[in-house]
Protein backbone atom coordinates (compact mmCIF):
# COMPACT_ATOMS: atom_id res chain seq x y z
CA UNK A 1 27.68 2.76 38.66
CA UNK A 2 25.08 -0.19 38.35
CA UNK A 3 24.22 -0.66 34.70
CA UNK A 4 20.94 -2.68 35.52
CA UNK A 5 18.91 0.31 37.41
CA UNK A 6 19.26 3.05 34.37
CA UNK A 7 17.96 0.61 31.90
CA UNK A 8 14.88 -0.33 33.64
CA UNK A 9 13.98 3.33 34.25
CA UNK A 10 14.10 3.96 30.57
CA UNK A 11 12.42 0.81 30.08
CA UNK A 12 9.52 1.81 32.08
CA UNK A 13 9.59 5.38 30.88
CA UNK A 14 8.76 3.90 27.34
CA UNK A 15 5.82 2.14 28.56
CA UNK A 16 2.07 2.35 29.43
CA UNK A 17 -0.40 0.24 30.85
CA UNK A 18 -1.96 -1.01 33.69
CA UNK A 19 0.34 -0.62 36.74
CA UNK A 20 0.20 -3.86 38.37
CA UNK A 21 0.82 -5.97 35.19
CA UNK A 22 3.68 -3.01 34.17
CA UNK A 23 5.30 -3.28 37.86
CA UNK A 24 5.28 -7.61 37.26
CA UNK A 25 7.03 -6.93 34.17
CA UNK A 26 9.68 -4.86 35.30
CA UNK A 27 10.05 -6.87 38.07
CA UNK A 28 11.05 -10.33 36.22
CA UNK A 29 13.18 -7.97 33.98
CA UNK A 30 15.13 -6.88 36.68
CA UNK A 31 15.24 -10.47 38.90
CA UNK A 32 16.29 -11.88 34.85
CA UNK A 33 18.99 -9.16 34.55
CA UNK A 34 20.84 -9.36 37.93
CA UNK A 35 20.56 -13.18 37.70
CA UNK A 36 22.73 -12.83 34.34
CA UNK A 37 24.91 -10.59 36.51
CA UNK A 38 25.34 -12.74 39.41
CA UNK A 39 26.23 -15.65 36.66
CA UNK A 40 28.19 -12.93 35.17
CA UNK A 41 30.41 -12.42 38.53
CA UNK A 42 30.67 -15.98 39.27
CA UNK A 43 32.60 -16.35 36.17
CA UNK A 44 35.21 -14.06 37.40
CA UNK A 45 33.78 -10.86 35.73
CA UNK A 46 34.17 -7.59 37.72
CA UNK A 47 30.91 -6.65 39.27
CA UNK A 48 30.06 -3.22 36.87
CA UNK A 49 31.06 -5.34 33.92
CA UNK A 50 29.18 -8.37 34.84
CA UNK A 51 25.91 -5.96 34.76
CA UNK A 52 27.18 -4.33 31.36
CA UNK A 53 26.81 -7.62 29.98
CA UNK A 54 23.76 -8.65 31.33
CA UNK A 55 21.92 -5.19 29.92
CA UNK A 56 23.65 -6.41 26.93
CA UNK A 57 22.40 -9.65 26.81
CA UNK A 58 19.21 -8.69 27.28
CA UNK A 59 18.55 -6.26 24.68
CA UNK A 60 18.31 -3.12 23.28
CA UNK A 61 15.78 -0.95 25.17
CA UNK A 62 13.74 0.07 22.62
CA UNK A 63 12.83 -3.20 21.08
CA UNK A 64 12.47 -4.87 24.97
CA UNK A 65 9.92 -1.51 25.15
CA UNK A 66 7.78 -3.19 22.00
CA UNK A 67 7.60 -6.41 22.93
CA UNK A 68 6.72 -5.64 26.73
CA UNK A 69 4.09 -2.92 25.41
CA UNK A 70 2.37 -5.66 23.29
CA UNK A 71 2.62 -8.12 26.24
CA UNK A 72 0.67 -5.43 28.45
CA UNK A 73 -1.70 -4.45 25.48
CA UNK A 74 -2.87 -7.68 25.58
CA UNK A 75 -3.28 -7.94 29.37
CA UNK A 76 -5.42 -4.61 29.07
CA UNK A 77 -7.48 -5.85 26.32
CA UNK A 78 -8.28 -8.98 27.98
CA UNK A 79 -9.08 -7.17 31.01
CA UNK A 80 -11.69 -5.30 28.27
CA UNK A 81 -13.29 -8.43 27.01
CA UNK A 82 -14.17 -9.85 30.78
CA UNK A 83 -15.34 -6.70 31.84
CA UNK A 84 -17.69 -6.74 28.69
CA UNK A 85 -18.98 -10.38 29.24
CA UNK A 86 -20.08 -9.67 32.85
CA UNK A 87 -21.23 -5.75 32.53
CA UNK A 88 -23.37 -5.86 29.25
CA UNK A 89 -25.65 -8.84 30.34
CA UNK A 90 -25.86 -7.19 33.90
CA UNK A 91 -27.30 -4.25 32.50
CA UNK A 92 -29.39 -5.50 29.75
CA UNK A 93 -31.00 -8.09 32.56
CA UNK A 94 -30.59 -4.96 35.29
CA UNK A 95 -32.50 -2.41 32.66
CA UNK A 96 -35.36 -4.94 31.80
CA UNK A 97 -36.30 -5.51 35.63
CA UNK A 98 -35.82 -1.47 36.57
CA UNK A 99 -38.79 -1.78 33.28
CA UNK A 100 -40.64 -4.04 35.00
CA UNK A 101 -40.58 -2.27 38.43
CA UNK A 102 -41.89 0.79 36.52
CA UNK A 103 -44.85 -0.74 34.35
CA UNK A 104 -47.01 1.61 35.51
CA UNK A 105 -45.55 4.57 33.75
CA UNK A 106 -44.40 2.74 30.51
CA UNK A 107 -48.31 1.39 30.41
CA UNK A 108 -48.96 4.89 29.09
CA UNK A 109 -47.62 4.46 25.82
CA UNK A 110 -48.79 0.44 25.65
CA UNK A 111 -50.91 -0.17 21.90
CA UNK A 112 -48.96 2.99 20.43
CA UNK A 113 -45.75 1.26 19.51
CA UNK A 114 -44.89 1.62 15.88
CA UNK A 115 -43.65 -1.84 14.12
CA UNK A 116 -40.25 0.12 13.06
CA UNK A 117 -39.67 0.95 16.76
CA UNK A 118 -40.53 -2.63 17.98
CA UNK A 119 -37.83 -3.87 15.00
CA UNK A 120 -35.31 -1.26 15.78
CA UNK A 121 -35.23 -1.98 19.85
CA UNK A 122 -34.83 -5.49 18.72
CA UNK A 123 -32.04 -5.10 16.38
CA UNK A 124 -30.41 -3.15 19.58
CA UNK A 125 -30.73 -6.23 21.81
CA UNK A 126 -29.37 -8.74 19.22
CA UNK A 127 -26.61 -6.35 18.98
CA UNK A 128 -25.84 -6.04 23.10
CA UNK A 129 -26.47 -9.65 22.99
CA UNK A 130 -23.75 -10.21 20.31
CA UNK A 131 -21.09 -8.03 22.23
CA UNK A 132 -20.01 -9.84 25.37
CA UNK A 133 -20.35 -12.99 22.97
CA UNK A 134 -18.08 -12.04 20.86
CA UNK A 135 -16.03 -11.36 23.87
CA UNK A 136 -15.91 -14.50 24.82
CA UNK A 137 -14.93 -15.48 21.68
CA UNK A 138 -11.74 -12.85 22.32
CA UNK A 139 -10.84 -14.23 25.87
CA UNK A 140 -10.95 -18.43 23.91
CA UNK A 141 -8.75 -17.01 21.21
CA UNK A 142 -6.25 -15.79 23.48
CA UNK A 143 -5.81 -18.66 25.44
CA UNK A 144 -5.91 -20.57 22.53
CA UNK A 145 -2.76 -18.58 20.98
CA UNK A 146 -1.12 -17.73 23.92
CA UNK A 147 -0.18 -21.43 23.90
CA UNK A 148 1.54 -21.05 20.58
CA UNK A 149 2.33 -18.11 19.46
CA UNK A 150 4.35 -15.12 21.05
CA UNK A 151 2.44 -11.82 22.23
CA UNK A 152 2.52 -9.67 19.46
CA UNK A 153 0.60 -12.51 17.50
CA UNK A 154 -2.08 -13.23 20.44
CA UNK A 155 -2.55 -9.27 20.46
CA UNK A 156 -3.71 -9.06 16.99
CA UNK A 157 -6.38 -10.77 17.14
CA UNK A 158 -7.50 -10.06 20.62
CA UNK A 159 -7.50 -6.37 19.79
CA UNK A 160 -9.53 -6.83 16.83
CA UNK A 161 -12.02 -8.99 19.23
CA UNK A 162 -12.45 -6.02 21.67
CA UNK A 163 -13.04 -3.42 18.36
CA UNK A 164 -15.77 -5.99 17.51
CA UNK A 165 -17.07 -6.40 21.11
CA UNK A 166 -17.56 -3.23 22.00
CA UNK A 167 -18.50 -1.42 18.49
CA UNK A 168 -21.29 -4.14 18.75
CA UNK A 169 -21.82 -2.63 22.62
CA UNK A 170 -21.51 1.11 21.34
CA UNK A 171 -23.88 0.63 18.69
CA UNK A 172 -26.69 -1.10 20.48
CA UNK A 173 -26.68 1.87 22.86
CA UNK A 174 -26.57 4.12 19.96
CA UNK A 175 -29.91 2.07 18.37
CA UNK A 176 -31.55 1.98 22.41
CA UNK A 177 -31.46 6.09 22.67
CA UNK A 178 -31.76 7.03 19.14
CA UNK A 179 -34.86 4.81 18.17
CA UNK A 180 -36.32 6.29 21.57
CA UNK A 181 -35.42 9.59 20.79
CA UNK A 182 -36.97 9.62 17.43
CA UNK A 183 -40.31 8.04 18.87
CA UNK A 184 -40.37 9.49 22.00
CA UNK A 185 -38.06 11.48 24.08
CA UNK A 186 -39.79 11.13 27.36
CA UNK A 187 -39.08 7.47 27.04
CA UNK A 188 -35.43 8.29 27.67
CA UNK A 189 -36.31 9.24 31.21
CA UNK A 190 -39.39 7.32 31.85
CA UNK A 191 -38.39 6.21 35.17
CA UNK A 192 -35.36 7.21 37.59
CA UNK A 193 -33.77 3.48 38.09
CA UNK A 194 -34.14 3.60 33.76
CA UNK A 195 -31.93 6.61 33.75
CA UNK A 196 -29.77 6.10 36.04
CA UNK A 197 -29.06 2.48 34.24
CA UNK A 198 -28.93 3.88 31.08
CA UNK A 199 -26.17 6.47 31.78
CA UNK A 200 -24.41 4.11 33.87
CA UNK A 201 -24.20 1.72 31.14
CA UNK A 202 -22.96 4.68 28.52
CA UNK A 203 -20.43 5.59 31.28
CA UNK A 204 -19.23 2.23 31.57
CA UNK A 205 -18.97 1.57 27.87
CA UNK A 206 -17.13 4.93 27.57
CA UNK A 207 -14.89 3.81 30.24
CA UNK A 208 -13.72 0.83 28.51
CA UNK A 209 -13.30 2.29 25.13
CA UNK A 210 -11.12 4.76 26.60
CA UNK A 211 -9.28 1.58 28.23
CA UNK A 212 -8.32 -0.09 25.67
CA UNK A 213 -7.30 2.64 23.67
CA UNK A 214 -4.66 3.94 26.38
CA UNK A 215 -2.35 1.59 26.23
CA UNK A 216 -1.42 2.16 22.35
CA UNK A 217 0.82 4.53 21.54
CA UNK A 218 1.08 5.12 17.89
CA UNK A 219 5.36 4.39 17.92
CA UNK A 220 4.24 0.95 19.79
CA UNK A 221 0.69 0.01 18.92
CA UNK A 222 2.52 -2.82 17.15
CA UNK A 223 -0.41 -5.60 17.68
CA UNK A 224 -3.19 -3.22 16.35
């Protein structure tokens, strides 16, 4: 009975992630296992031995688990931090022309603007501003470390960059809807392409905190 095929099945049973980058890892696990096996058999090993010894060789399954579940943390939170430097700035610059397009009914409330409003929106927009930048930041550390260090150390780091990038993202929206709110609630829906932008942006930053969050589980999140 092959030794190679069981182990891979409990590898992949003890990990989650994004399918594609999971299936590439348990692909050059399995080409780096029955190349052992094949070197294995050349040596004058019996075939079931020869893949006893390369399952051996490579490790025990649990701690091959952690150090493939940091490897696709990181791919996932990478994955985060792009999505975050091209979706924020689309919808902050997306938002601001659905405004502009709809002048007419925020003209309504023009000269009635209190100061702490006016401060508050603009806090919110430094803040969105600051998110896919420190993003970027993220996605330069990684390749930076990735050169040097192993994943579990490049994770670190990168996680905390996506906490960062999209608490800053989270919070902005969280600034946007409750300044308005407080002002004026019919701001919130002022216009249908506003709306639509605005929940579309919450969805999306939902999405992604949910994202990066799946791939931990607490036995593994070892690069949290």
């Amino acid at each position: 009975m092959s030794a190679i095929e069981p182990y891979l099945s409990e590898l992949a049973s003890g990990l989650s992630g994004p399918a594609r980058a999971k299936a590439d890892l348990l692909t050059e696990a399995r080409d780096g296992l029955h190349d052992a096996a094949e070197a294995y058999r050349e040596g004058g090993v019996e075939a079931a031995e020869a893949e006893r010894r390369a399952v051996a060789d490579f490790g025990p399954v649990d701690l091959i688990a952690r150090a493939y579940q940091a490897e696709l943390g990181l791919r996932r939170d990478i994955r985060v931090l792009w999505e975050l430097i091209v979706g924020v700035p689309v919808f902050i610059f997306a938002w601001d022309f659905a405004r502009v397009l709809s002048s007419d009914e925020w003209s309504r409330y023009a000269g009635s603007t209190p100061g702490w409003y006016l401060r508050a929106i603009g806090a919110a927009d430094t803040l969105a501003a600051l998110s896919p930048a420190v993003a970027i930041g993220g996605v330069i550390i990684a390749r930076l470390l990735s050169r040097r260090a192993d994943g579990a150390a490049t994770a670190r780091p990168v996680s905390l960059s996506v906490a960062g990038a999209l608490g800053l993202n989270l919070l902005a929206l969280a600034m946007y809807s409750g300044a308005t709110g407080l002002l004026e609630p019919a701001r919130l829906i002022i216009s249908v392409p506003c709306a639509v932008l605005s929940g579309a942006w919450i969805l999306f930053s939902m999405r992604l905190t949910v994202a990066a969050r799946r791939h931990r589980r607490p036995e593994m999140a070892i690069a949290a």
